[in-house]
PDB file of N, CA and C in Angstrom:
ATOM      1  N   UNK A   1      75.672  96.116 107.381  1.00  0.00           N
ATOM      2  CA  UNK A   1      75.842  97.366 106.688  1.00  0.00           C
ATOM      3  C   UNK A   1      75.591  97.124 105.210  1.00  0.00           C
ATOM      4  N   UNK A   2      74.818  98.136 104.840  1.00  0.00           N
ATOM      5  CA  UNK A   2      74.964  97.856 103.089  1.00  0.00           C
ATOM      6  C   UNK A   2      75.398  99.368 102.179  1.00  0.00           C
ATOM      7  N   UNK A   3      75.289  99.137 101.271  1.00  0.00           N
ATOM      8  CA  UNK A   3      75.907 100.470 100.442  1.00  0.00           C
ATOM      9  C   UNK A   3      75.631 100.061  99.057  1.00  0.00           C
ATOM     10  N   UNK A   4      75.323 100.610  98.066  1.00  0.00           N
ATOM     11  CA  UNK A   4      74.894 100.287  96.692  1.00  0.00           C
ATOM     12  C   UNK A   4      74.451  98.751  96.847  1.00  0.00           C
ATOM     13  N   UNK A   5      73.812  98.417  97.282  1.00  0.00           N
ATOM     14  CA  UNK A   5      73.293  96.897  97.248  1.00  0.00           C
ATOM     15  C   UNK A   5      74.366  95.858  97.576  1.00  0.00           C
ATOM     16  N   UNK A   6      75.581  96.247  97.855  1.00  0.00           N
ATOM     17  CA  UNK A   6      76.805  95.194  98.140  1.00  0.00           C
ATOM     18  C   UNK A   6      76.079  95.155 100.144  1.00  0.00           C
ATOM     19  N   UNK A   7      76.120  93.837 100.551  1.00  0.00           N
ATOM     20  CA  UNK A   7      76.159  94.017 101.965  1.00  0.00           C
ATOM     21  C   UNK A   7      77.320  93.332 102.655  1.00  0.00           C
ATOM     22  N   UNK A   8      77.952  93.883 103.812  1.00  0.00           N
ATOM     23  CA  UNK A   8      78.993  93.774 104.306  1.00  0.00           C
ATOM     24  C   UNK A   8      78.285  93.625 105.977  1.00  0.00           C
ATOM     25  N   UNK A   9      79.050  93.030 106.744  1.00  0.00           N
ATOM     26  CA  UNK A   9      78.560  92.340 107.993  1.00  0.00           C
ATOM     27  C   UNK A   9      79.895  92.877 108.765  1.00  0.00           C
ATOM     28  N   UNK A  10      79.524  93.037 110.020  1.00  0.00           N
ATOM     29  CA  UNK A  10      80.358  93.854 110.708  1.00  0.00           C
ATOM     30  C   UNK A  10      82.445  92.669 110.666  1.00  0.00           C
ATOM     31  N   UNK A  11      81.933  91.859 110.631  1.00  0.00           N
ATOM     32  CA  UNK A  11      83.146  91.070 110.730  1.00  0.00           C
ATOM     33  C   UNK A  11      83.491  91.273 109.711  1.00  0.00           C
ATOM     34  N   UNK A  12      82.949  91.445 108.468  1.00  0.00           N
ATOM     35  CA  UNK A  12      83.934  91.882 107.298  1.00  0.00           C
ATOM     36  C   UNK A  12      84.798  92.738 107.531  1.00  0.00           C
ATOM     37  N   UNK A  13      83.726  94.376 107.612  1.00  0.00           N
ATOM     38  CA  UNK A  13      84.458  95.292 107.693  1.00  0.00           C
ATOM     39  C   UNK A  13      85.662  95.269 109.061  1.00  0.00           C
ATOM     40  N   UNK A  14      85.525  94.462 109.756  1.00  0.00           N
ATOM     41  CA  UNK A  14      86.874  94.496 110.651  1.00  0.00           C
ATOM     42  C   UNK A  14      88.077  94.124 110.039  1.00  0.00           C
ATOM     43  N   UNK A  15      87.519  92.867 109.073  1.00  0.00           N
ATOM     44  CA  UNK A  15      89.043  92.034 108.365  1.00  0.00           C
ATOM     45  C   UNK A  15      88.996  93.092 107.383  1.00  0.00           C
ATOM     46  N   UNK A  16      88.587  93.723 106.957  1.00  0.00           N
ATOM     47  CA  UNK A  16      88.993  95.046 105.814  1.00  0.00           C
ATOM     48  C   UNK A  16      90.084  95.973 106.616  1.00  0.00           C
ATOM     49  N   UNK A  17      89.351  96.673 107.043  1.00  0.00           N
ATOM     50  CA  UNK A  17      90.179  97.576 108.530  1.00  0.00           C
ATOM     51  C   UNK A  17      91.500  96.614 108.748  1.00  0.00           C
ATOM     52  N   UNK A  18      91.087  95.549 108.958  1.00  0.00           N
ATOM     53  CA  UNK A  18      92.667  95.086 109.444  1.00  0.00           C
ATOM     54  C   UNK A  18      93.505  94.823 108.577  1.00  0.00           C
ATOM     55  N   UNK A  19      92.780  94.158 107.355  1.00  0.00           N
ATOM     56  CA  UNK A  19      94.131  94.203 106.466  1.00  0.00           C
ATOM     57  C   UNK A  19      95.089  95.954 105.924  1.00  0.00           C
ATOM     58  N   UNK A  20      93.926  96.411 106.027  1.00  0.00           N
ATOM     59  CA  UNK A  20      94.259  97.921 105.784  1.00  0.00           C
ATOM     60  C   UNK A  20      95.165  98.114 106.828  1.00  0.00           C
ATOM     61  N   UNK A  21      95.371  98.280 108.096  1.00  0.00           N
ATOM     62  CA  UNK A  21      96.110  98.312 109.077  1.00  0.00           C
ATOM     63  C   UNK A  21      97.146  97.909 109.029  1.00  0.00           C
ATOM     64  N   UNK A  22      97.354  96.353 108.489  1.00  0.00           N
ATOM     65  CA  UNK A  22      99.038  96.039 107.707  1.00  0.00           C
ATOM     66  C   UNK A  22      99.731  96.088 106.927  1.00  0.00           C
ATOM     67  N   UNK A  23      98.783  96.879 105.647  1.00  0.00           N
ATOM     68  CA  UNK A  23      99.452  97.340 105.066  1.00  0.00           C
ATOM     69  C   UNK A  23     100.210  98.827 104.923  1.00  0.00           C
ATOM     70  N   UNK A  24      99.491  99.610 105.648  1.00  0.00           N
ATOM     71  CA  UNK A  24     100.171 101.399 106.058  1.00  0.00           C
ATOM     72  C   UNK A  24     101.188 100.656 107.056  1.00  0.00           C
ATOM     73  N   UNK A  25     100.799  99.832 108.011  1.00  0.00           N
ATOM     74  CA  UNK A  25     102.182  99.026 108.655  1.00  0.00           C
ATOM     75  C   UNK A  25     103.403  98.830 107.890  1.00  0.00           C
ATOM     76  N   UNK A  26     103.295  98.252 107.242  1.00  0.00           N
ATOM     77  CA  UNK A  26     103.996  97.621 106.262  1.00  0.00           C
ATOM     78  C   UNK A  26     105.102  98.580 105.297  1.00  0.00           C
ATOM     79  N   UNK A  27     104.392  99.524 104.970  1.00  0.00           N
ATOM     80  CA  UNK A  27     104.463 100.934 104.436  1.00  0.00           C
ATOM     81  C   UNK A  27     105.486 102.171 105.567  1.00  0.00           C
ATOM     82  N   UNK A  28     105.290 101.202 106.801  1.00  0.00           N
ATOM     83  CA  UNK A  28     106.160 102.682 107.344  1.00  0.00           C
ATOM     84  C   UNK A  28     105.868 103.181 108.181  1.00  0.00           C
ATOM     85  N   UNK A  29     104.036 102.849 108.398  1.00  0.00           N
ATOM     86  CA  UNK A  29     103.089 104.218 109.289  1.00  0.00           C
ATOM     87  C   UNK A  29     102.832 103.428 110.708  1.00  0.00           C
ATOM     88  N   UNK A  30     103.196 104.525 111.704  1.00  0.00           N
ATOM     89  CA  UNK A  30     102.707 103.857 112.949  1.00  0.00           C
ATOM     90  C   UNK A  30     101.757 104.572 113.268  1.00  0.00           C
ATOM     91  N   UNK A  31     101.535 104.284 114.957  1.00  0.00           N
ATOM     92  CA  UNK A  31     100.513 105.136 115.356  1.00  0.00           C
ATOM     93  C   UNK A  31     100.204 105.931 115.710  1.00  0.00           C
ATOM     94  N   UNK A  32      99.753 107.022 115.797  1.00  0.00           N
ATOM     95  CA  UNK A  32      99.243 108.320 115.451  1.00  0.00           C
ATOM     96  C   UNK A  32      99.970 109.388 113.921  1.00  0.00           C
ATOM     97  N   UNK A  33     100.302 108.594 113.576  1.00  0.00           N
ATOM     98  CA  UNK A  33     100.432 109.213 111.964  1.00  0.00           C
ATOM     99  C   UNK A  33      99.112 109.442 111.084  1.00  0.00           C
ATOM    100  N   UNK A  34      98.468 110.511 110.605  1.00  0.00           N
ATOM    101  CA  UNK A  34      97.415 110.550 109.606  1.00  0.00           C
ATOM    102  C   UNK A  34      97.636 110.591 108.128  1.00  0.00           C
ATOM    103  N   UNK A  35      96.679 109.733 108.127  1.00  0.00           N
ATOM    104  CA  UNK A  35      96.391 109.702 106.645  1.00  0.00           C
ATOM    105  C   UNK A  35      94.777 110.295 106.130  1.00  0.00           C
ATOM    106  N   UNK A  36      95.054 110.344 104.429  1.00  0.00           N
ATOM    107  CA  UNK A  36      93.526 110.391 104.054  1.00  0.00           C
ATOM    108  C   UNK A  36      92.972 109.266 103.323  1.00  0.00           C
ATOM    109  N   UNK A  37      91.409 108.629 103.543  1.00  0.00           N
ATOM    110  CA  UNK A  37      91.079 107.701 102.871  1.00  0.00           C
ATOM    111  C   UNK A  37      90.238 108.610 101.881  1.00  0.00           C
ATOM    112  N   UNK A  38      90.056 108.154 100.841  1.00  0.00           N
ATOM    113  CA  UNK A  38      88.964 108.905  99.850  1.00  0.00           C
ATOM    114  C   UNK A  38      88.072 107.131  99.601  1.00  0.00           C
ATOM    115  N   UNK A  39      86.908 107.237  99.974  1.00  0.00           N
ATOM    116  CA  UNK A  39      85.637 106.093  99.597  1.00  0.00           C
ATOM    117  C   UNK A  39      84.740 106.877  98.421  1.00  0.00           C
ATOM    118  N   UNK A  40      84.821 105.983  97.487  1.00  0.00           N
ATOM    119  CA  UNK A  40      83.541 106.704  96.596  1.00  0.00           C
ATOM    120  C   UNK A  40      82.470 105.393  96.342  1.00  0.00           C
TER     121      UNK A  40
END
């Protein structure tokens, strides 16, 4: 995957996703709770 010239490989974006995942964990949120991401 790329995006403004940064490239990211699918195993990245999983360990992204996952750290993201422990931290709303971490925070309180289980599963099926929504949130919003904003990406710019």
């Amino acid at each position: 995957m790329a995006d403004s010239g940064q490239v990211v490989t699918y195993l990245e974006l999983e360990q992204r996703s996952n750290q993201l995942a422990h931290l709303f964990r971490s925070l309180g949120l289980n599963n099926g709770d929504h949130i919003a991401i904003l990406l710019e």
